[in-house]
N, C-alpha and C. Protein backbone atom coordinates (compact mmCIF):
# COMPACT_ATOMS: atom_id res chain seq x y z
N UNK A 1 132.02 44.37 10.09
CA UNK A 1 132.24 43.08 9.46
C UNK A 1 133.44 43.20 8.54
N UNK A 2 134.20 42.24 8.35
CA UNK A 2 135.56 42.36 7.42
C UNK A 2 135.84 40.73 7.11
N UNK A 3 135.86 40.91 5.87
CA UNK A 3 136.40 39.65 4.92
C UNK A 3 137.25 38.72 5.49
N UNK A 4 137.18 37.81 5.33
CA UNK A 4 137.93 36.60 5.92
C UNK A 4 138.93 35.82 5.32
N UNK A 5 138.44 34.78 4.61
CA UNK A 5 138.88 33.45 3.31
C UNK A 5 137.91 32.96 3.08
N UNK A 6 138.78 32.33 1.64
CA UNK A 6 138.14 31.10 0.86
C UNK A 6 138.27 29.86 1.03
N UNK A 7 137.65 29.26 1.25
CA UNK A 7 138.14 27.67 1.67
C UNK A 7 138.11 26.87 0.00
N UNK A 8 138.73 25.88 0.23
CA UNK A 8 138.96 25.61 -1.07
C UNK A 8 139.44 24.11 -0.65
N UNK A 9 138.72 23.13 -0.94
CA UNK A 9 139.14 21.54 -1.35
C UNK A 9 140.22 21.41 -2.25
N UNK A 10 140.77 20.35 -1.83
CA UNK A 10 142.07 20.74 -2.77
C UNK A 10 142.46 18.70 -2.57
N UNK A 11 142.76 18.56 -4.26
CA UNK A 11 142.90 16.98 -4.23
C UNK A 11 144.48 16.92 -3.60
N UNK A 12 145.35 17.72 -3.65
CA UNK A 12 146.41 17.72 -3.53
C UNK A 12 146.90 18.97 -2.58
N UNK A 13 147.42 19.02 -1.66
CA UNK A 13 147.13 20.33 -0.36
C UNK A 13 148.51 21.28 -1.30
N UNK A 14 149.23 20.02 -1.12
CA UNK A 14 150.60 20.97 -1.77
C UNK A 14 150.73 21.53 -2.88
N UNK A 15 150.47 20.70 -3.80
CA UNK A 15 150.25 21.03 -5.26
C UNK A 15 149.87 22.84 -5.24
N UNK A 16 148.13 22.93 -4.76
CA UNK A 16 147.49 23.77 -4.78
C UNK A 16 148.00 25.15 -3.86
N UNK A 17 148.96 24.77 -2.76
CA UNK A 17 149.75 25.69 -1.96
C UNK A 17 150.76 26.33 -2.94
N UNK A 18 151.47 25.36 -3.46
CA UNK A 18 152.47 25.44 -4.61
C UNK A 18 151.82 26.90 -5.93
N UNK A 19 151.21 26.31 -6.20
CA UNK A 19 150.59 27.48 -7.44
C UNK A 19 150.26 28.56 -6.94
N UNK A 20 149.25 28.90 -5.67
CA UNK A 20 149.02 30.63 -5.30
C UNK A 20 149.73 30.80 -4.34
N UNK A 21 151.10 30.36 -4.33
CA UNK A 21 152.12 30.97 -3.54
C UNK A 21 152.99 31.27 -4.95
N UNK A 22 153.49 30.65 -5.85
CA UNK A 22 154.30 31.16 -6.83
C UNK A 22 153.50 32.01 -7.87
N UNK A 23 152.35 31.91 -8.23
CA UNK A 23 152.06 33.09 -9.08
C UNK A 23 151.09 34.23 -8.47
N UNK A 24 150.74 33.90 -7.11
CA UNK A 24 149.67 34.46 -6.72
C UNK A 24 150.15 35.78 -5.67
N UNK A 25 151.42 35.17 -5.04
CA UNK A 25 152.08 35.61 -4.16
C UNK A 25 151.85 35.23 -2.86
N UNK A 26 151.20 34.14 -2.66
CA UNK A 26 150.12 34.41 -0.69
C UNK A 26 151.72 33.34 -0.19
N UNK A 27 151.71 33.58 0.49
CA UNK A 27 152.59 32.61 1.76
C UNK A 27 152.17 31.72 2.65
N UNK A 28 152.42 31.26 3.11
CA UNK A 28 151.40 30.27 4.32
C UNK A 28 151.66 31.20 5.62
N UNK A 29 150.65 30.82 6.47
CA UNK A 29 150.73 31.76 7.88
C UNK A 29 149.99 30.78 8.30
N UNK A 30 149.67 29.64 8.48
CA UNK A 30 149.32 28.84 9.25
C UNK A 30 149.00 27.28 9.10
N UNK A 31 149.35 26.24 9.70
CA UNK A 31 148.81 25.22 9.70
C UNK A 31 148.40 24.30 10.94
N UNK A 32 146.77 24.54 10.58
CA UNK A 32 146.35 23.29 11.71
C UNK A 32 146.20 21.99 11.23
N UNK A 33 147.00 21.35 12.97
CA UNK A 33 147.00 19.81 12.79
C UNK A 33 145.94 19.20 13.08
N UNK A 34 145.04 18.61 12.29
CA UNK A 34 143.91 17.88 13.16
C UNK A 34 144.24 16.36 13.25
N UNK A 35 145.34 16.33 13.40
CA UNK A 35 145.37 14.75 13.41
C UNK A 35 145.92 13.86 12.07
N UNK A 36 144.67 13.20 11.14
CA UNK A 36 144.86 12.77 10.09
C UNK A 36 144.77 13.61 8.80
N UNK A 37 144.23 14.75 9.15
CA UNK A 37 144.36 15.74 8.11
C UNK A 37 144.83 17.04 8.98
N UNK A 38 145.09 18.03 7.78
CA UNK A 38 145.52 19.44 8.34
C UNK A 38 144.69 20.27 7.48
N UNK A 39 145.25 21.68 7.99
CA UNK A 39 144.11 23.11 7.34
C UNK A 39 145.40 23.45 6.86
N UNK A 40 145.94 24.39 5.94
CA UNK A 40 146.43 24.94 5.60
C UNK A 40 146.39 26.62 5.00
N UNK A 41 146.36 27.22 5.81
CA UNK A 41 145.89 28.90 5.71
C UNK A 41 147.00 29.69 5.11
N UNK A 42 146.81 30.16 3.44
CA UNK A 42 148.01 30.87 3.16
C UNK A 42 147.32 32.68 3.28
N UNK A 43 148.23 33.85 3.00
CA UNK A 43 147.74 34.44 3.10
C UNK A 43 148.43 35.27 2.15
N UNK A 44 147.82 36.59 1.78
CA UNK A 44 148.41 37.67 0.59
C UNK A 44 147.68 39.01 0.91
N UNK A 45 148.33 39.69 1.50
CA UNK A 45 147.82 40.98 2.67
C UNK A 45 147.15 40.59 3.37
N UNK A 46 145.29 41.37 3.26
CA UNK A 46 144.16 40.81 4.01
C UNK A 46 143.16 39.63 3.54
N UNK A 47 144.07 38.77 2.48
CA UNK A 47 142.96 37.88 1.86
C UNK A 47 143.79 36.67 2.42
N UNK A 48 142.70 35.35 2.73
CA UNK A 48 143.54 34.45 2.66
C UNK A 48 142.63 33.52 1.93
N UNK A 49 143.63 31.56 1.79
CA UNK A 49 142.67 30.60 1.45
C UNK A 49 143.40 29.82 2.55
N UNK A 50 142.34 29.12 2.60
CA UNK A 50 141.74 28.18 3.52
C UNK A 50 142.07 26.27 2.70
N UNK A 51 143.29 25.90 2.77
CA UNK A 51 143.19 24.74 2.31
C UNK A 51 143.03 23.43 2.55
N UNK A 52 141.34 22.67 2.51
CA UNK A 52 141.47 21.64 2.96
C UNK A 52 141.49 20.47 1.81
N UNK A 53 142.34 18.98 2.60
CA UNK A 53 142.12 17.69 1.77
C UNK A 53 140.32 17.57 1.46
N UNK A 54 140.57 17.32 0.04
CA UNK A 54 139.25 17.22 -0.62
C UNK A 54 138.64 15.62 0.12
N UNK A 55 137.62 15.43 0.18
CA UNK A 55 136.99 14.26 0.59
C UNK A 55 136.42 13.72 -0.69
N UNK A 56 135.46 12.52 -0.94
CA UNK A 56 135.36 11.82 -1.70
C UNK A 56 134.46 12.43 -2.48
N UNK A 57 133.48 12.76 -1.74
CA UNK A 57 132.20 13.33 -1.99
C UNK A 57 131.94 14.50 -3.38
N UNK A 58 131.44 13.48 -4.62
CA UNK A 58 130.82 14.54 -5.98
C UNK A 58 130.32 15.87 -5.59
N UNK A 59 130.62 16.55 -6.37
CA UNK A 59 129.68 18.51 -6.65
C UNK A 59 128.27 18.25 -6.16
N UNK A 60 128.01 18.87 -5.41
CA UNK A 60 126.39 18.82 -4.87
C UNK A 60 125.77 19.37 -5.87
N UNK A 61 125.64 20.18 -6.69
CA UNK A 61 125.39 21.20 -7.78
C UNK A 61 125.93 21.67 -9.07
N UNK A 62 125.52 21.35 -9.88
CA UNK A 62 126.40 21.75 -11.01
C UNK A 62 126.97 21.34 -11.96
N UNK A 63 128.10 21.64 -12.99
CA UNK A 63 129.09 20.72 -13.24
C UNK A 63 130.02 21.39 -12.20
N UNK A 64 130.66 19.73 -12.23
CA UNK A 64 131.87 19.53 -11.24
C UNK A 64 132.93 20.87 -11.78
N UNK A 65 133.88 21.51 -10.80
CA UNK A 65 135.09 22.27 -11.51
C UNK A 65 136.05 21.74 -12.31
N UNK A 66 136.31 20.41 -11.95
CA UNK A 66 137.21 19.87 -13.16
C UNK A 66 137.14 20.19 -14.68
N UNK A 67 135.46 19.77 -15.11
CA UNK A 67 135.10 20.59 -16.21
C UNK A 67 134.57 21.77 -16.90
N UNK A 68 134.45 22.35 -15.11
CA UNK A 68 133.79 23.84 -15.85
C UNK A 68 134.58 24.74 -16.73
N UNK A 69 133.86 25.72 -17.21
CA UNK A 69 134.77 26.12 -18.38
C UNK A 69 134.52 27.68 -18.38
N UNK A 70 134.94 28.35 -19.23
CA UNK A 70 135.10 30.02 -19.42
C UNK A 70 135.32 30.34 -18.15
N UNK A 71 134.26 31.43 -17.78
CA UNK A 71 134.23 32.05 -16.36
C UNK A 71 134.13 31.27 -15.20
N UNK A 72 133.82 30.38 -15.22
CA UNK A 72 133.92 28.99 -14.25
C UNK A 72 131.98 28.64 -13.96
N UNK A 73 131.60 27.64 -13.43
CA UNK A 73 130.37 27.09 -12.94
C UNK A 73 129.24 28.18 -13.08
N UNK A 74 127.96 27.91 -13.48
CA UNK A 74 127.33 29.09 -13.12
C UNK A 74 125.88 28.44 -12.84
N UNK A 75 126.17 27.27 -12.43
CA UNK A 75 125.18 26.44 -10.87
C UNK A 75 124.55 27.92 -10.12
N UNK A 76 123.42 27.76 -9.26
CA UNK A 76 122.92 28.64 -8.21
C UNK A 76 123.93 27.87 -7.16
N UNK A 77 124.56 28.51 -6.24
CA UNK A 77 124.79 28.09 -4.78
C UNK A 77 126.71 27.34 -5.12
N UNK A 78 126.78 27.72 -6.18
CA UNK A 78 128.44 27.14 -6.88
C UNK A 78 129.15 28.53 -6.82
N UNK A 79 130.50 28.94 -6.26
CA UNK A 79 131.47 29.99 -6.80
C UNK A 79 131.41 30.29 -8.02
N UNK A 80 131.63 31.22 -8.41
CA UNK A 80 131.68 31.08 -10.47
C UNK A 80 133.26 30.80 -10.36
N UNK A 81 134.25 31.87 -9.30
CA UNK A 81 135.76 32.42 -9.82
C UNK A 81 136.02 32.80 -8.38
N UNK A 82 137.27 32.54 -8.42
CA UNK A 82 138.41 33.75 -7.62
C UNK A 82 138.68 34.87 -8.32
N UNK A 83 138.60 36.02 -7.93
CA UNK A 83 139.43 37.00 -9.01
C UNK A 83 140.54 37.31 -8.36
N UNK A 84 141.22 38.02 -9.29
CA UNK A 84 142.84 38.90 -8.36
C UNK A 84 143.40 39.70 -9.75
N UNK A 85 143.27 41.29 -9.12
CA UNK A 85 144.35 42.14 -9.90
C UNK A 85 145.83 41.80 -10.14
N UNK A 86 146.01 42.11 -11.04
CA UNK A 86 147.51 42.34 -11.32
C UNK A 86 147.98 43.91 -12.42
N UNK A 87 148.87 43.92 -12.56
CA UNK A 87 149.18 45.26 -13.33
C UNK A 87 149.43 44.99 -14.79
N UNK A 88 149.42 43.33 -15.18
CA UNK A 88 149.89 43.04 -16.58
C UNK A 88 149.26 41.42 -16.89
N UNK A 89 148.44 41.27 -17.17
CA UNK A 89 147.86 40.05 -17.74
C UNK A 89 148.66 39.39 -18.80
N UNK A 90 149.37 39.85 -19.30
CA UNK A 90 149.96 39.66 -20.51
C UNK A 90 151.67 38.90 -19.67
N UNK A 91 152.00 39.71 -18.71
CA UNK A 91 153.01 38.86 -17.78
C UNK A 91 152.71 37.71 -16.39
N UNK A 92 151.58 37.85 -16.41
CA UNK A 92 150.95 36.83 -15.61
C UNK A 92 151.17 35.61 -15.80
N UNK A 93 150.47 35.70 -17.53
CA UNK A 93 150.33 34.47 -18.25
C UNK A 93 151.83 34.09 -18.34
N UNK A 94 153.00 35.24 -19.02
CA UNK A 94 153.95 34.74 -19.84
C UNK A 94 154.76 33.85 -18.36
N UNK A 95 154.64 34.25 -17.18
CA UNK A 95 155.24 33.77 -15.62
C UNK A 95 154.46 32.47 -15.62
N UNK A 96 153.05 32.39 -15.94
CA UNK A 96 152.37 31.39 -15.94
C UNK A 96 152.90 30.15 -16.34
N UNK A 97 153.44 30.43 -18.20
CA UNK A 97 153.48 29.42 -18.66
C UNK A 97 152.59 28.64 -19.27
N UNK A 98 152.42 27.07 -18.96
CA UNK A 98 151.74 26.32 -19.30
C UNK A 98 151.69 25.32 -17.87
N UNK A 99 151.57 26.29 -16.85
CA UNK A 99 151.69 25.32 -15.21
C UNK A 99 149.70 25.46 -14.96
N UNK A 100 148.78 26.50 -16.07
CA UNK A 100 147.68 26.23 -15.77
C UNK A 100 146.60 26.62 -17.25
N UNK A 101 145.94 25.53 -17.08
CA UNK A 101 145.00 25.97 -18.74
C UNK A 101 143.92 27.06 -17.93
N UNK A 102 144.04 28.01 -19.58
CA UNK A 102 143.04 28.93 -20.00
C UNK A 102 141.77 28.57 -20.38
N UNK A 103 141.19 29.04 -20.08
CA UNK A 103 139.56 28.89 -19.65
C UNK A 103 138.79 29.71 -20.60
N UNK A 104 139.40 31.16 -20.98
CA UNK A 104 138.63 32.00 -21.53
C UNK A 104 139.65 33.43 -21.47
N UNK A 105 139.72 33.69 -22.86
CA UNK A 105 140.41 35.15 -22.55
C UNK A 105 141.72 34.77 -23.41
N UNK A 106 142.42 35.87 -22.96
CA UNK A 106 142.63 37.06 -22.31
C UNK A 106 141.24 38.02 -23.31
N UNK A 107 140.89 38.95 -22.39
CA UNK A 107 139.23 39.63 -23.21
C UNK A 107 139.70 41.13 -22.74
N UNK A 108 139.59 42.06 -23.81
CA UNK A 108 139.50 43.28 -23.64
C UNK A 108 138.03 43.86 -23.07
N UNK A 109 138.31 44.80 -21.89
CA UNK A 109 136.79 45.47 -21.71
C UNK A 109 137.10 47.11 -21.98
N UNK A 110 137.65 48.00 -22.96
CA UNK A 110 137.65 48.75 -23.41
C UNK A 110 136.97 49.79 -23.17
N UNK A 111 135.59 49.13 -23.71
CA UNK A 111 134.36 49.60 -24.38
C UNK A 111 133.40 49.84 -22.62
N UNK A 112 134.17 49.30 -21.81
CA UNK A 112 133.31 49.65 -19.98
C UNK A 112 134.44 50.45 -19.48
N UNK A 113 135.74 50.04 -19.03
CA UNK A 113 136.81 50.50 -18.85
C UNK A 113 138.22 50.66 -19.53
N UNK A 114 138.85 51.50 -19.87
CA UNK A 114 139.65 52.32 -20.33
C UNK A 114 140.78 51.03 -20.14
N UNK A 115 141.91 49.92 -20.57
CA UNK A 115 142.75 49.26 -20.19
C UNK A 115 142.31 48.12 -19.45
N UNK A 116 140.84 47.60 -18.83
CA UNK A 116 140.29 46.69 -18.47
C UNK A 116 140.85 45.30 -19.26
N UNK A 117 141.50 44.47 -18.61
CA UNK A 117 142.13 42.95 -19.57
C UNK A 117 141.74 41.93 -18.89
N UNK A 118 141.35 41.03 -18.91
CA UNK A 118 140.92 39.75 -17.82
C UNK A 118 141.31 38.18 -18.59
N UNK A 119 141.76 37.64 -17.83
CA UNK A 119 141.83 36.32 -18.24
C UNK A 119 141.70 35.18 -17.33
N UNK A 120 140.60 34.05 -17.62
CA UNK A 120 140.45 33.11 -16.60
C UNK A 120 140.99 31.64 -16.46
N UNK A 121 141.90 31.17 -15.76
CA UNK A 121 142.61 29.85 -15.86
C UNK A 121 141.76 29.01 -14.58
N UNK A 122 142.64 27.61 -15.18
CA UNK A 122 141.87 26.17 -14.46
C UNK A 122 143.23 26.51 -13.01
N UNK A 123 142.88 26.46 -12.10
CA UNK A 123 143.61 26.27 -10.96
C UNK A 123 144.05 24.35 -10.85
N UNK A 124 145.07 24.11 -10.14
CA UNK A 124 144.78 22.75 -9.57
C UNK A 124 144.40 21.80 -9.52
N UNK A 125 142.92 22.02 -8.82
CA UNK A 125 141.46 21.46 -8.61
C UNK A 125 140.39 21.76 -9.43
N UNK A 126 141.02 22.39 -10.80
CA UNK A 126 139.70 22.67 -11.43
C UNK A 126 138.81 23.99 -10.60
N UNK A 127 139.33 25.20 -10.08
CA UNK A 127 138.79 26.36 -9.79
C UNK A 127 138.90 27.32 -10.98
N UNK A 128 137.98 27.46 -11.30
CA UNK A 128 138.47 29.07 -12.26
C UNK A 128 138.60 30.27 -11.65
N UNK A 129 140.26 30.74 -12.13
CA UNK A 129 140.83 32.11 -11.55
C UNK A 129 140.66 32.69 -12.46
N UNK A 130 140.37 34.00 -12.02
CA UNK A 130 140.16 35.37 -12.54
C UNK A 130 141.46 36.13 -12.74
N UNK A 131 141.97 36.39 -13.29
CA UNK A 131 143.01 37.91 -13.28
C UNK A 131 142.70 38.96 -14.13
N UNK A 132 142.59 40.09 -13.86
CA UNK A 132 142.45 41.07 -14.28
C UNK A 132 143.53 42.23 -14.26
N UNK A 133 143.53 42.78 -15.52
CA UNK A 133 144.43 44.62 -15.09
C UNK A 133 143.18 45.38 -15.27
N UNK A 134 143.33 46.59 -14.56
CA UNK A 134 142.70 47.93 -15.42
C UNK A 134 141.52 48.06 -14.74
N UNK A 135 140.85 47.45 -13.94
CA UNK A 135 139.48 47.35 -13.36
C UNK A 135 139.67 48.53 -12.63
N UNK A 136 138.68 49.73 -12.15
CA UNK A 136 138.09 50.38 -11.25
C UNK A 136 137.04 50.68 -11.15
N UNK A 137 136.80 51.15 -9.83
CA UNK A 137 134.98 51.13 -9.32
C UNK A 137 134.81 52.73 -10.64
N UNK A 138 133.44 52.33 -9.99
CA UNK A 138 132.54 53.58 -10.81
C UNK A 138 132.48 54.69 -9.69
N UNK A 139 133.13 55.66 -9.38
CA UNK A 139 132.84 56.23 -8.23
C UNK A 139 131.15 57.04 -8.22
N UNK A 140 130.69 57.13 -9.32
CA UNK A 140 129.50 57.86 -9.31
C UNK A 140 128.20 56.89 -8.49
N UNK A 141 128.61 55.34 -8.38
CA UNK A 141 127.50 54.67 -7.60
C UNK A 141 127.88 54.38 -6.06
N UNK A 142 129.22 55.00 -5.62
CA UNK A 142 129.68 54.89 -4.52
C UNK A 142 128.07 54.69 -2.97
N UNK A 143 127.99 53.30 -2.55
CA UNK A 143 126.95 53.37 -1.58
C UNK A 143 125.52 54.03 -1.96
N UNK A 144 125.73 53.46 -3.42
CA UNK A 144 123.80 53.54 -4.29
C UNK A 144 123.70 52.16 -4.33
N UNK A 145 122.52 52.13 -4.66
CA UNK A 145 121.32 50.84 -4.92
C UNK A 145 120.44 51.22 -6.00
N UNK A 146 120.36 50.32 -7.17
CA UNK A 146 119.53 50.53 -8.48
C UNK A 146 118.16 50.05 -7.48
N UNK A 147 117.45 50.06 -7.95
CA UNK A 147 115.71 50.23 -7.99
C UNK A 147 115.27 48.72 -7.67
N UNK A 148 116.44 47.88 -7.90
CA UNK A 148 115.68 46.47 -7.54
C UNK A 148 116.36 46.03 -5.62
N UNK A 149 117.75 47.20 -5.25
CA UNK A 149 118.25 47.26 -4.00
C UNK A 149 118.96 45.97 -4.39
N UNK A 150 120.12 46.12 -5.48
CA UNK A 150 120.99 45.22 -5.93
C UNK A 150 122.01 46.43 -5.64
């Protein structure tokens, strides 16, 4: 089995192409025509998103993303976040600008990992992105399971 995409509603196809192609890096590698709407598939190595025109239709669950806030939604059956490394949170943002509001952060995790930095912004559509520096696995739980087989 191997990872695929994210699909992602998007009020605006371009808009939202526009932002994780300039700060995100992904490119487009595909667009299907269905007629009155299209898909729009960008991609950034082995990850891609999946961009479709949003339809009318309210959050089945939750608060809506427009207003979610910090880490994003934390509904059962809602995304919380996208995440994505980078090597400098601190140049993310400064490339950023003011093209997307902060959500929460920038947050030191020190005190778990050694240089761990994360900060979460409003995408577009109201998605909360993740960026992080400094994150690595724990190699000591490499293919373990705690006691509840989480």
């Amino acid at each position: 089995m191997a990872w695929s995409h994210v699909g992602l509603n998007c009020v605006d196809q371009k808009t939202t192409e526009e932002f994780y192609t300039r700060y995100f890096g992904f490119t487009r590698a595909r667009v299907v025509d269905l007629g009155e709407a299209r898909i729009v598939f960008l991609r950034k190595g082995d990850a891609y998103l999946e961009l479709f025109a949003a339809g009318d239709a309210e959050p089945a669950l939750g608060v809506p993303p427009a207003v979610a806030g910090g880490d994003g939604p934390q509904a059962p059956g809602r995304m919380r976040h996208l995440a994505f490394q980078t090597d400098s949170v601190d140049a993310f943002l400064a490339s950023l600008g003011d093209a997307a509001e902060v959500t929460l952060g920038p947050l030191d995790f020190d005190d778990f990992i050694c240089g761990w930095r994360t900060v979460w912004v409003r995408d577009p559509d109201g998605v909360i992105v993740e960026v992080s520096q400094g994150f690595e696995d724990d190699r000591t739980h490499e293919g373990s399971h705690d006691k509840d087989g989480a």
